[in-house]
N, C-alpha and C. Protein backbone atom coordinates (compact mmCIF):
# COMPACT_ATOMS: atom_id res chain seq x y z
N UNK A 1 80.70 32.49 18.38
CA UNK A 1 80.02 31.69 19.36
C UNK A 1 78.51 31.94 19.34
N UNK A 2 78.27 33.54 19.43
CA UNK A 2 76.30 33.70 19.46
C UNK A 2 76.23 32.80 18.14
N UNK A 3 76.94 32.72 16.95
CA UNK A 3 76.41 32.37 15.16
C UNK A 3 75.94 30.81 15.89
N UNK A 4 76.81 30.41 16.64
CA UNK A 4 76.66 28.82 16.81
C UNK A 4 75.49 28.40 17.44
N UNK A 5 75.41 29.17 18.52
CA UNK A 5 74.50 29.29 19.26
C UNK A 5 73.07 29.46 18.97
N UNK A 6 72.97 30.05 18.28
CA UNK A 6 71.35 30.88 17.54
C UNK A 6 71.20 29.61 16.07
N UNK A 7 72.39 29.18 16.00
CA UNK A 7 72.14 28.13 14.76
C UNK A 7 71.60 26.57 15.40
N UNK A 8 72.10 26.23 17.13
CA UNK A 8 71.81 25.24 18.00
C UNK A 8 70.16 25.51 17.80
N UNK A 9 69.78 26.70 18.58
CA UNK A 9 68.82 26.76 18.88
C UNK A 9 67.35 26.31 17.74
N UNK A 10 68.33 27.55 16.59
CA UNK A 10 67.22 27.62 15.54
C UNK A 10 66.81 25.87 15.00
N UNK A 11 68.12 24.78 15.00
CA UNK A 11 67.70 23.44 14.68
C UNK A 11 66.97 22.72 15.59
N UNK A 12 67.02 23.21 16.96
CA UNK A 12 66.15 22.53 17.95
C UNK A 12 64.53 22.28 17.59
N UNK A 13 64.45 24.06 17.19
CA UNK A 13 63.37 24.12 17.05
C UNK A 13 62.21 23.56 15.98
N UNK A 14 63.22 23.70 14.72
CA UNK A 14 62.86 22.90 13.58
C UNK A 14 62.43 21.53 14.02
N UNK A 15 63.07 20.76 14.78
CA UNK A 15 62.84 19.58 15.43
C UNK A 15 62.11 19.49 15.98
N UNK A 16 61.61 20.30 17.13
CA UNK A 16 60.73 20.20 18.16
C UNK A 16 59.29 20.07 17.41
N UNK A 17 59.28 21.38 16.33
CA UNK A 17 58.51 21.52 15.31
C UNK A 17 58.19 20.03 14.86
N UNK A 18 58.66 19.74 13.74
CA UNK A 18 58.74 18.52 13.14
C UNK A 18 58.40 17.80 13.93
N UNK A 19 58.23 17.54 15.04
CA UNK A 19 57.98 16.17 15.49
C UNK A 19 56.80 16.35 16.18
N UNK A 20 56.27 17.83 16.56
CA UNK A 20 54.61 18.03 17.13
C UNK A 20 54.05 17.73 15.08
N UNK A 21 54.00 17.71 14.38
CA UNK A 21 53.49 17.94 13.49
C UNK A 21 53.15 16.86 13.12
N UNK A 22 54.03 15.76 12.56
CA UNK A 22 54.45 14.64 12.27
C UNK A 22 53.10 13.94 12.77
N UNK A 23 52.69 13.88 14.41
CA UNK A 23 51.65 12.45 14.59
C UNK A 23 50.54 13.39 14.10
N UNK A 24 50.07 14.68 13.63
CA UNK A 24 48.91 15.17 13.16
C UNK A 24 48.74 15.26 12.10
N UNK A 25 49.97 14.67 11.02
CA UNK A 25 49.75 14.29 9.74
C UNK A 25 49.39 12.79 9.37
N UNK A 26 50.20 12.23 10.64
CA UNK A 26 49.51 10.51 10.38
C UNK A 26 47.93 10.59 11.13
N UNK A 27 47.61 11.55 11.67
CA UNK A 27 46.14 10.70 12.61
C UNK A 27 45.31 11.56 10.96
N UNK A 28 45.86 12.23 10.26
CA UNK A 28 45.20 12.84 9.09
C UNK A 28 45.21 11.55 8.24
N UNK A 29 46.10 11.12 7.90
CA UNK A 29 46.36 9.78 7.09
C UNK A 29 45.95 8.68 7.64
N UNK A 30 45.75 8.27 9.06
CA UNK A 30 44.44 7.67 9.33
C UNK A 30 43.13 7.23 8.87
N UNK A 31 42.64 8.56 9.01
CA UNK A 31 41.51 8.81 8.55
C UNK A 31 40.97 8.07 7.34
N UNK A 32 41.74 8.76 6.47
CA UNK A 32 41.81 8.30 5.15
C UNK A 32 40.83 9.13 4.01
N UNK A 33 40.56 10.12 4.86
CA UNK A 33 39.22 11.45 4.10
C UNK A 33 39.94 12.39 3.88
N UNK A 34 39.63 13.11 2.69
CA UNK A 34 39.97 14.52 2.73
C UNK A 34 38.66 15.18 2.57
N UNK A 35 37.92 15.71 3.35
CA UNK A 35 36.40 16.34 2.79
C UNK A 35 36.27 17.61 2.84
N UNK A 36 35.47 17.88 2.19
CA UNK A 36 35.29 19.38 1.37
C UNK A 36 33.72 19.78 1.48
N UNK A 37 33.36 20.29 1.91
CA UNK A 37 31.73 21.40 1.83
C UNK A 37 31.88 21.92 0.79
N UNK A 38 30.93 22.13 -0.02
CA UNK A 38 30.29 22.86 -1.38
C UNK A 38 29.08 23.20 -1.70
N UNK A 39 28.80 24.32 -1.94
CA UNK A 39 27.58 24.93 -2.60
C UNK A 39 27.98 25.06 -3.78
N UNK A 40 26.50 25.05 -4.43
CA UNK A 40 26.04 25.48 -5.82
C UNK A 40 24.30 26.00 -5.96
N UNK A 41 24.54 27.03 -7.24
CA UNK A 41 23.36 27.46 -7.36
C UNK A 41 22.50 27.09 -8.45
N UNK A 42 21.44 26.99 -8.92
CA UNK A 42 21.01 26.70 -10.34
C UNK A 42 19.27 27.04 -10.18
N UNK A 43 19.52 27.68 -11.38
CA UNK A 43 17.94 28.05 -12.06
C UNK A 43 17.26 27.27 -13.19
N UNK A 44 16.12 27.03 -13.17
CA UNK A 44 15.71 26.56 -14.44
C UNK A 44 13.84 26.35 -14.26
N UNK A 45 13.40 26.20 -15.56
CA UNK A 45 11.76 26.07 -15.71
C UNK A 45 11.10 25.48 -14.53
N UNK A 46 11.75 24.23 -14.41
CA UNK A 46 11.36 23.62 -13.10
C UNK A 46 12.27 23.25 -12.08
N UNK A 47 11.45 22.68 -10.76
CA UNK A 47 12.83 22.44 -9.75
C UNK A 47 13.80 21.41 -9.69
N UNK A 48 13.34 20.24 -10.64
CA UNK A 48 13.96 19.17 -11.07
C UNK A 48 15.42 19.41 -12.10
N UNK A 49 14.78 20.87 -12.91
CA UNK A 49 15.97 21.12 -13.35
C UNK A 49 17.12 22.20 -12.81
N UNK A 50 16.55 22.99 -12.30
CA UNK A 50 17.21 23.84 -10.98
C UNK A 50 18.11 22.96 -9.95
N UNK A 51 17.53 22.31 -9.70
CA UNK A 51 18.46 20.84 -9.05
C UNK A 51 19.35 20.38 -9.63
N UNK A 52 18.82 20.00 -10.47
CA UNK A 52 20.60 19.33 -10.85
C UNK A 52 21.51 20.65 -11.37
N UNK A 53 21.00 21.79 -12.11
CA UNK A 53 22.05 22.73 -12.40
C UNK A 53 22.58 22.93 -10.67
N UNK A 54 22.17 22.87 -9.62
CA UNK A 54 22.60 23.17 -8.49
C UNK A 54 23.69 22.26 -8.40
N UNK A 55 23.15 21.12 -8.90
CA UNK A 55 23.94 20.09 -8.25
C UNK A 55 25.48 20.08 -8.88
N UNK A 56 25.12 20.07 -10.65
CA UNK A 56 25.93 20.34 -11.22
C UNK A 56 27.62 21.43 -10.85
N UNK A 57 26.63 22.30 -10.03
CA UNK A 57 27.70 23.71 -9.63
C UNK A 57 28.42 22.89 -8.39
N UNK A 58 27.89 21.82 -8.08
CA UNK A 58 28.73 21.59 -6.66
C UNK A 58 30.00 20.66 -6.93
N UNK A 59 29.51 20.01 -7.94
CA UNK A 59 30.33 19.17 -8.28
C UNK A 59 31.93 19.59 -9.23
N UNK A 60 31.24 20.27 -10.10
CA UNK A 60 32.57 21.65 -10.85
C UNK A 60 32.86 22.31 -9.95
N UNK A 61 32.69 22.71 -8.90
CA UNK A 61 33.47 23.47 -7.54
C UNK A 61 34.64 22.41 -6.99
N UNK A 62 34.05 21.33 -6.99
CA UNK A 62 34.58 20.21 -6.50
C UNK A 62 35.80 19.54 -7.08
N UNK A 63 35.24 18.84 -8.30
CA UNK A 63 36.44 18.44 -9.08
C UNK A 63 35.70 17.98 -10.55
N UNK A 64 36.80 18.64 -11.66
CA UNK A 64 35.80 18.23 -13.01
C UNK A 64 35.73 17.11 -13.18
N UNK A 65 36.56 16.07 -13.04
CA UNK A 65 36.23 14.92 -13.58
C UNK A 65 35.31 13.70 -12.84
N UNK A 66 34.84 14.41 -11.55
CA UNK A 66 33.73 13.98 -10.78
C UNK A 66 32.99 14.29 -12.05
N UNK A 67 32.68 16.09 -12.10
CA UNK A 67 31.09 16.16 -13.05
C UNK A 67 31.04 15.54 -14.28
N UNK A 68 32.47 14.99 -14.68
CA UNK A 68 32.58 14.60 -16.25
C UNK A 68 31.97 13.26 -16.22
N UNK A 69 31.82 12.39 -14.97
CA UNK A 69 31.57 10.93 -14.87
C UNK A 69 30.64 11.28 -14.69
N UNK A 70 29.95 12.18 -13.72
CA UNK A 70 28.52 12.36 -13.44
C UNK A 70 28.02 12.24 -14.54
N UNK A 71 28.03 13.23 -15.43
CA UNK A 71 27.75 13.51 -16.94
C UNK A 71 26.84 12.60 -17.58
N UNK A 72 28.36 11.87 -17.80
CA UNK A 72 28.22 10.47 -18.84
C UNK A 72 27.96 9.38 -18.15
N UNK A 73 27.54 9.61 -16.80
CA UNK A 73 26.90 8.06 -16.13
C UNK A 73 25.19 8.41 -16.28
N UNK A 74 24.95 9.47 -15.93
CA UNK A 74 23.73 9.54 -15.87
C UNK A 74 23.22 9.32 -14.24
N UNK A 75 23.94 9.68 -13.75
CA UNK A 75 24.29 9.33 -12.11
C UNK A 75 22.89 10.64 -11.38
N UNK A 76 22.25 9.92 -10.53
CA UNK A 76 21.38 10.79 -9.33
C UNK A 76 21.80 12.12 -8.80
N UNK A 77 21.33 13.10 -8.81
CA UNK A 77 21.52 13.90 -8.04
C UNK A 77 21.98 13.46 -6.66
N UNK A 78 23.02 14.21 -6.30
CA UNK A 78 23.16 13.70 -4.72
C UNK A 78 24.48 12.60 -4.48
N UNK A 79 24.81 12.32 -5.55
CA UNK A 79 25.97 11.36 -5.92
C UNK A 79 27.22 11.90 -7.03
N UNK A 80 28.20 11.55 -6.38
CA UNK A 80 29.71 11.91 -7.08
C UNK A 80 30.92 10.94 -7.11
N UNK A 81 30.62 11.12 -8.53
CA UNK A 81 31.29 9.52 -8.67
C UNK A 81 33.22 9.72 -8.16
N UNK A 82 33.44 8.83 -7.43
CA UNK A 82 35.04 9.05 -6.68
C UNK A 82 34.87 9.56 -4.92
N UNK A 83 33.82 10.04 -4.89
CA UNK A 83 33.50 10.76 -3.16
C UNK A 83 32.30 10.06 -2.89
N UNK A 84 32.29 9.98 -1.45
CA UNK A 84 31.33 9.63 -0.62
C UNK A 84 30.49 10.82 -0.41
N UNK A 85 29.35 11.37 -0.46
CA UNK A 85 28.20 12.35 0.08
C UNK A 85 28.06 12.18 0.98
N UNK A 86 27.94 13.49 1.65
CA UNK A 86 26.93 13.03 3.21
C UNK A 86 26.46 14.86 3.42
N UNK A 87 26.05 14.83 3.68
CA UNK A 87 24.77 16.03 4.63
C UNK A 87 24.60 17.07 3.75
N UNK A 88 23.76 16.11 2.26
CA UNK A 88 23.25 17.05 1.47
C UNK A 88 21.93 18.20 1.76
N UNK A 89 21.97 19.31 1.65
CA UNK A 89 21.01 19.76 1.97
C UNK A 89 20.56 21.03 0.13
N UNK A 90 19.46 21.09 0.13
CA UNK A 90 18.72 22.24 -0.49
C UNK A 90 17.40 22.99 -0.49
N UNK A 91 17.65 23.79 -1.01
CA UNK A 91 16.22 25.24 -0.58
C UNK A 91 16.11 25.54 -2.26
N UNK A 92 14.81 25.49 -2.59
CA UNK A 92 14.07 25.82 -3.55
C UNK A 92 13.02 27.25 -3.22
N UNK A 93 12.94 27.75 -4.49
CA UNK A 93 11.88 29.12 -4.43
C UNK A 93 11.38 29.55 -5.74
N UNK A 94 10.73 30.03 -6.10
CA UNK A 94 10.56 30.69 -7.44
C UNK A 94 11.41 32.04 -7.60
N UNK A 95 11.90 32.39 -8.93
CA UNK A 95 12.61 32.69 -9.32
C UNK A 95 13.30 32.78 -11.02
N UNK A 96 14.38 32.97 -11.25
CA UNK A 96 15.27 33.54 -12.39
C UNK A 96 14.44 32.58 -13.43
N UNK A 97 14.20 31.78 -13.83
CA UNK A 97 13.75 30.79 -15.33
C UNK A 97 12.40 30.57 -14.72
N UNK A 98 11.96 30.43 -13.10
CA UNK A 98 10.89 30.03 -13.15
C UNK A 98 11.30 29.24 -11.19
N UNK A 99 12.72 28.61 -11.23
CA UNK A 99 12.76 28.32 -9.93
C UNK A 99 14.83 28.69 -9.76
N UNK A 100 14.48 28.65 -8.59
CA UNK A 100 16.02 29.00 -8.29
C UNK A 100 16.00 27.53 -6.82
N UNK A 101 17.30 27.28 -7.14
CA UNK A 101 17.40 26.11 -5.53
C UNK A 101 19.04 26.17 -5.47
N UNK A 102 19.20 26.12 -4.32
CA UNK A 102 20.52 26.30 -3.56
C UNK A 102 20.81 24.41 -3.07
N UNK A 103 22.09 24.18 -3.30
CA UNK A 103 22.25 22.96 -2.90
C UNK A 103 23.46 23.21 -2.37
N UNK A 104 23.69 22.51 -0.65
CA UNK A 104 25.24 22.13 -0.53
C UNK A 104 24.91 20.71 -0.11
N UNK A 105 26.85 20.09 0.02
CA UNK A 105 26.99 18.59 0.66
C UNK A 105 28.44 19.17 1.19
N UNK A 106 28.33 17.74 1.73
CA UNK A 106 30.12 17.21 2.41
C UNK A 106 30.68 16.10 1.50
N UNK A 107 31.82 16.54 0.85
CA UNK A 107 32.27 15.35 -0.25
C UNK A 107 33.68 14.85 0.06
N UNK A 108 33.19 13.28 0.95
CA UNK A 108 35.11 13.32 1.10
C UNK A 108 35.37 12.42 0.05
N UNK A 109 36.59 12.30 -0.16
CA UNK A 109 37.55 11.38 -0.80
C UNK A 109 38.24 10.02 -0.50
């Protein structure tokens, strides 16, 4: 009788479970974003090229075949091809080749 009992309970709960979960996976699927924050770092002679190695690192954090389109598009800093950008930020200084700059964003999907 407890086996039955503790087996009632334990499926309740699974349920109860399951079903708080359930509308916080659709208001997720809603949305329709999955977004991700990323930094990257990069050095180079100048800050133009420190930049994009920054940028570069954010994007290989991210996903390769973002940086692989980046690549071969010839695409802006600040842009990832498949994600939307938003609240890019970076800090430049002198440094390792000559400049060092820190870049993050928000990259949803």
């Amino acid at each position: 009788m407890k086996k039955v009992l503790k087996s009632l309970v334990f499926a309740a709960a699974v349920a109860v479970s399951a079903s708080a979960v359930a509308p916080m996976a659709a208001a997720q699927g809603k949305a329709g974003a999955t977004c991700v924050k990323k930094a990257g770092e990069g050095t180079g002679s100048s800050k133009d090229g420190a930049l994009f190695q920054a940028w570069e690192a954010v994007l290989q954090a991210t996903d390769w075949g973002s940086w692989a389109s980046f690549m071969a598009s010839g695409a802006k800093i600040g842009t990832a091809p498949g994600y939307k950008v938003s609240k890019v930020g970076q800090k430049c200084s002198p440094g390792g080749l000559g400049q060092v700059c820190r870049m993050q964003a928000t990259l949803c999907k």
